[in-house]
C-alpha atoms as a PDB file:
ATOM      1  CA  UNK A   1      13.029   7.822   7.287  1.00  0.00           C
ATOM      2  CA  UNK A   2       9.982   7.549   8.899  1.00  0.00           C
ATOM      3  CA  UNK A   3       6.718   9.955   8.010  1.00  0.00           C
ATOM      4  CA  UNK A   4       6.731  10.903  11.807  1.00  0.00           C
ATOM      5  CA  UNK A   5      10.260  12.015  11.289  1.00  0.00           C
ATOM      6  CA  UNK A   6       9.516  14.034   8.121  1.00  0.00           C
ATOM      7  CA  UNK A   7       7.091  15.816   9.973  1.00  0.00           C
ATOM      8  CA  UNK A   8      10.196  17.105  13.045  1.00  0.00           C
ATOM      9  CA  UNK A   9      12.754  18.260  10.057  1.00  0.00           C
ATOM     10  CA  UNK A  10      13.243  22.060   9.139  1.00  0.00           C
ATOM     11  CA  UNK A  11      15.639  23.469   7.020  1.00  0.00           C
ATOM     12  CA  UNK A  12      18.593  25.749   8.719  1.00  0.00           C
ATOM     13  CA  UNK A  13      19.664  26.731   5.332  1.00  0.00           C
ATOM     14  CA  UNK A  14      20.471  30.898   5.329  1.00  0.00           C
ATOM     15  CA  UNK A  15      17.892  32.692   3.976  1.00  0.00           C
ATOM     16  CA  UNK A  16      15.273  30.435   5.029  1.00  0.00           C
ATOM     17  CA  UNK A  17      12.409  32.158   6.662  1.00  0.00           C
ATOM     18  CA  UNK A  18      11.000  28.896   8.456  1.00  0.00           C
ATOM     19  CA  UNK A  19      12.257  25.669   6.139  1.00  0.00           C
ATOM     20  CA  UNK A  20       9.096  23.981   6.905  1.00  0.00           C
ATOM     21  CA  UNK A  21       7.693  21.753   6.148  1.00  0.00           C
ATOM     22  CA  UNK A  22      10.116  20.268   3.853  1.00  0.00           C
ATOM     23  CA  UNK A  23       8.751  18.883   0.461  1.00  0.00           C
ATOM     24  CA  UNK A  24       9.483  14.894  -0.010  1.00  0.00           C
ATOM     25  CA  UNK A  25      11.032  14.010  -3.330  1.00  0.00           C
ATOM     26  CA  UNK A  26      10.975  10.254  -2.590  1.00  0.00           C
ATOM     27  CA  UNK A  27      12.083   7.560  -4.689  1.00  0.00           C
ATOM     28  CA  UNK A  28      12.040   3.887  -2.720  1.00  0.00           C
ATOM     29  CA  UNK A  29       9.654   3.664  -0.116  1.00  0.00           C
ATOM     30  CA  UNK A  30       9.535   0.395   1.703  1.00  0.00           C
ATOM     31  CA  UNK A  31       5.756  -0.301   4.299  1.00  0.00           C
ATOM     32  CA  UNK A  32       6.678  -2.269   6.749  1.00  0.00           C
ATOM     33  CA  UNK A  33       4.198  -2.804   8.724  1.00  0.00           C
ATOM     34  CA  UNK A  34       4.538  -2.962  12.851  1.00  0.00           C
ATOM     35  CA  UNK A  35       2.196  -3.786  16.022  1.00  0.00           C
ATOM     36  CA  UNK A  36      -0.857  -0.574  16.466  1.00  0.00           C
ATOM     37  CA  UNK A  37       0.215   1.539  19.994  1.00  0.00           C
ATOM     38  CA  UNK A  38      -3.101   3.272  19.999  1.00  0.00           C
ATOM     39  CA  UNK A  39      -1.446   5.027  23.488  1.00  0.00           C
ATOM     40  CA  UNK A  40       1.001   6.462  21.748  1.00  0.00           C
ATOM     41  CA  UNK A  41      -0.483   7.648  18.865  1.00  0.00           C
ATOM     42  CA  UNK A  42      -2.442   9.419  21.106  1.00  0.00           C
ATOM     43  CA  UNK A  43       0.438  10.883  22.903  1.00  0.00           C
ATOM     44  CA  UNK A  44       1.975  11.726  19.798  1.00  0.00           C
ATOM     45  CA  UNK A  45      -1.007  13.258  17.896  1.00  0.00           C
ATOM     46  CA  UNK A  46      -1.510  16.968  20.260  1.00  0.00           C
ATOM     47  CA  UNK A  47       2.676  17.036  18.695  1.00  0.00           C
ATOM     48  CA  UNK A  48       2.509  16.591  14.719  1.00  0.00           C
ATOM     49  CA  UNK A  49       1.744  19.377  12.548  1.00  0.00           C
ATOM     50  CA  UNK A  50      -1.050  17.772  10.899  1.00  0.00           C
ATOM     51  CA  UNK A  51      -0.954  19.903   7.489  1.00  0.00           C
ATOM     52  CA  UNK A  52       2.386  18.798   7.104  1.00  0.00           C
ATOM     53  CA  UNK A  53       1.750  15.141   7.812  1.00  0.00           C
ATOM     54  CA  UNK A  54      -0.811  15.493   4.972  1.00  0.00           C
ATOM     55  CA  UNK A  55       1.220  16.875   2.664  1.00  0.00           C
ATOM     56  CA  UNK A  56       4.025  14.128   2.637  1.00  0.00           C
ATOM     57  CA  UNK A  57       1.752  11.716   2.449  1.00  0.00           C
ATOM     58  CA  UNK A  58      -0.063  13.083  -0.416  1.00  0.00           C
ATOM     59  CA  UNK A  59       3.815  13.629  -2.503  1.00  0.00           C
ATOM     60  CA  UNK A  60       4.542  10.147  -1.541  1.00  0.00           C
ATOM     61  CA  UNK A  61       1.280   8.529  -2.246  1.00  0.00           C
ATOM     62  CA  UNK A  62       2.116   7.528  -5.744  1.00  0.00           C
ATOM     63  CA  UNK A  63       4.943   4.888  -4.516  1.00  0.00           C
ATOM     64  CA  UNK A  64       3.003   3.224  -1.885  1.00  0.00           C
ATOM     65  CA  UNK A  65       2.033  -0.158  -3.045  1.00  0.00           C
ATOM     66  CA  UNK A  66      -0.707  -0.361  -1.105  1.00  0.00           C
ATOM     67  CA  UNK A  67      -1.462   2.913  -0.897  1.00  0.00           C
ATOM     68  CA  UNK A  68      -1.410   5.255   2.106  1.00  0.00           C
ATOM     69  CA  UNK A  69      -4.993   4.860   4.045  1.00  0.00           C
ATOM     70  CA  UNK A  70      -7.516   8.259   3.553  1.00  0.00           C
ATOM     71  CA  UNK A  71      -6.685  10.514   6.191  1.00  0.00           C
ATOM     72  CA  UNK A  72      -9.414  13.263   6.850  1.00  0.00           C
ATOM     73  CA  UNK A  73      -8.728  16.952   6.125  1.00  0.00           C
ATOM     74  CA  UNK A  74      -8.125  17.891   9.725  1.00  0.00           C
ATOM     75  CA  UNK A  75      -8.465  16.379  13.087  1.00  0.00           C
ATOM     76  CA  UNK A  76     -10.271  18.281  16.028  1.00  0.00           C
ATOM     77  CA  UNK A  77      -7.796  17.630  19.076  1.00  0.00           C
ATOM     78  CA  UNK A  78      -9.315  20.568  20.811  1.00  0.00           C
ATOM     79  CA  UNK A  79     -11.251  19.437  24.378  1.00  0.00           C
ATOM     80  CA  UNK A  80     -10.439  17.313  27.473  1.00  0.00           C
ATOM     81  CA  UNK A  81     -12.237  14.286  25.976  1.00  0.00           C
ATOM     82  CA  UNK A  82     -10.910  14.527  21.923  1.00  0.00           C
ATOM     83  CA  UNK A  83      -9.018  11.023  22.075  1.00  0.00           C
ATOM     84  CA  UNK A  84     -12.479   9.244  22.941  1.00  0.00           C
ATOM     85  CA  UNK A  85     -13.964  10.741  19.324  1.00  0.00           C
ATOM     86  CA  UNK A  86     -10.867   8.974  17.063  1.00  0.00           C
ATOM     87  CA  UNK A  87     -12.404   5.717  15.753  1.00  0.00           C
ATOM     88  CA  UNK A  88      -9.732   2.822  15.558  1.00  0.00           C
ATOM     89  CA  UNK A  89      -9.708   2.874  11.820  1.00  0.00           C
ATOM     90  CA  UNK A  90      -8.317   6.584  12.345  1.00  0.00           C
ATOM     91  CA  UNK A  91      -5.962   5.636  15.094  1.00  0.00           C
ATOM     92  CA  UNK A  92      -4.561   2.505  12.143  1.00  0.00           C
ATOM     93  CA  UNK A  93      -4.715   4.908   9.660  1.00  0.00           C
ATOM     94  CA  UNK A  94      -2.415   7.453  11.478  1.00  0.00           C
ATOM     95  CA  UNK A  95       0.001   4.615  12.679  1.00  0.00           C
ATOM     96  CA  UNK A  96      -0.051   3.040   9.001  1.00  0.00           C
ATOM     97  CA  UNK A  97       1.262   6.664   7.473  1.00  0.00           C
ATOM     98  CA  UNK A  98       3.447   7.631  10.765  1.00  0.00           C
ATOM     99  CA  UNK A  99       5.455   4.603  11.609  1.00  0.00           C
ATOM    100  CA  UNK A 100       4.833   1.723   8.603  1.00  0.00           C
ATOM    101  CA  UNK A 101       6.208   4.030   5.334  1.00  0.00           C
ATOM    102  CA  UNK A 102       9.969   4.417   5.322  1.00  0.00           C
ATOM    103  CA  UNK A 103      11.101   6.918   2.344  1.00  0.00           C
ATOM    104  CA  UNK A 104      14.316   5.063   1.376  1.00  0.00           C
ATOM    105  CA  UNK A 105      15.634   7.159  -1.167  1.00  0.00           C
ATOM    106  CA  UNK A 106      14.982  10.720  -2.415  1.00  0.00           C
ATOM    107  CA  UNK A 107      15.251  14.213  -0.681  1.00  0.00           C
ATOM    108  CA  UNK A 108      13.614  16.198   1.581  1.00  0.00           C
ATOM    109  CA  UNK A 109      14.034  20.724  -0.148  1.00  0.00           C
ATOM    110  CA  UNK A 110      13.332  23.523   1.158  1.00  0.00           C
ATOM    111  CA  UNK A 111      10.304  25.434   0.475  1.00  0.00           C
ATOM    112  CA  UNK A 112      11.596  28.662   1.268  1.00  0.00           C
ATOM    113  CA  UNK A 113      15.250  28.176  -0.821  1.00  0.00           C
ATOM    114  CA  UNK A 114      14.774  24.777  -2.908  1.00  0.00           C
ATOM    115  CA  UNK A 115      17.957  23.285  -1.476  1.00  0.00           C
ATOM    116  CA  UNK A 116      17.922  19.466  -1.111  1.00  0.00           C
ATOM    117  CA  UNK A 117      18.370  17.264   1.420  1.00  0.00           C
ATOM    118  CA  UNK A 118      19.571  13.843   0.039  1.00  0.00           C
ATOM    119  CA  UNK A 119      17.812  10.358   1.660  1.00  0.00           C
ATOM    120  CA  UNK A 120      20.321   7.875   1.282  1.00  0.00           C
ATOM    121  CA  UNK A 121      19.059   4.216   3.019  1.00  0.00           C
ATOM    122  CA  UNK A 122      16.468   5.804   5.130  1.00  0.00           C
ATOM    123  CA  UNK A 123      18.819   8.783   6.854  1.00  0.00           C
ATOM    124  CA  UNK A 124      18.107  12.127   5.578  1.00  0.00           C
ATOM    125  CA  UNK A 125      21.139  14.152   5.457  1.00  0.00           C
ATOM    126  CA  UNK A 126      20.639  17.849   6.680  1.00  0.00           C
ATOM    127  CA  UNK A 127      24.504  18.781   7.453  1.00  0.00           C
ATOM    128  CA  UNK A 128      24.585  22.242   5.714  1.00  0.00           C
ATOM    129  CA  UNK A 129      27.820  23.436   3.848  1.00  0.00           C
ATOM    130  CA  UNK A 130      29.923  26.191   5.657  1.00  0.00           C
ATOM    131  CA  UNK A 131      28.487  28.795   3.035  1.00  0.00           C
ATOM    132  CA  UNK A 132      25.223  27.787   4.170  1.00  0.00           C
ATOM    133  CA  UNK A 133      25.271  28.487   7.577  1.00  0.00           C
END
């Protein structure tokens, strides 16, 4: 599972006021690195909720041989011209954490009810038992 996909999941469990954004318990990560779109991280960047992004990449951090690149506290998307102020180490950075760290194993849980979500080869599973619906 991807870092970019992390950042998409909620948890529908009952009870749960918004199930986001889910913790990441990880245990096998595997970097695998992959060709820079700067385009698309662009594209991509107005879409990801940033805090969250920072927080999975700060529980996973530990297991990242390397580890994940410094990512600043926030990033000022605001204006018509915003893309032109990301340097290209930012633009690597964000690609490096979004699209080159797969959590293998582990789970994703819930902030709002601690249920987990297992990661079993890279697929989260969120299918919720019938009581849980």
């Amino acid at each position: 599972m991807r870092i970019l996909t992390h950042n998409y999941l909620i948890s529908n469990v009952k009870g749960a006021d918004t199930g986001y954004p889910l913790n990441v318990e990880a245990t096998k990560l595997e970097c695998e690195e992959s060709p820079v779109d700067r385009d698309f991280v662009l594209k991509l960047l107005p879409k990801i909720d940033y805090g969250a992004l920072l927080q999975a990449v700060r529980q996973i951090g530990h297991l990242c041989d390397p580890p994940p690149p410094e990512l600043p506290e926030s990033i000022d998307i605001s204006g018509d011209d915003w893309d032109s102020k990301l340097d290209e180490q930012l633009i690597m950075n964000l690609h490096r954490v979004l699209f080159d760290i797969h959590v293998m194993e582990g789970n994703l849980m819930c902030p709002d009810t601690g249920r987990k979500f297992a990661i079993s080869a890279g697929i989260p599973n969120m299918i919720l038992h019938e009581d849980e619906i």
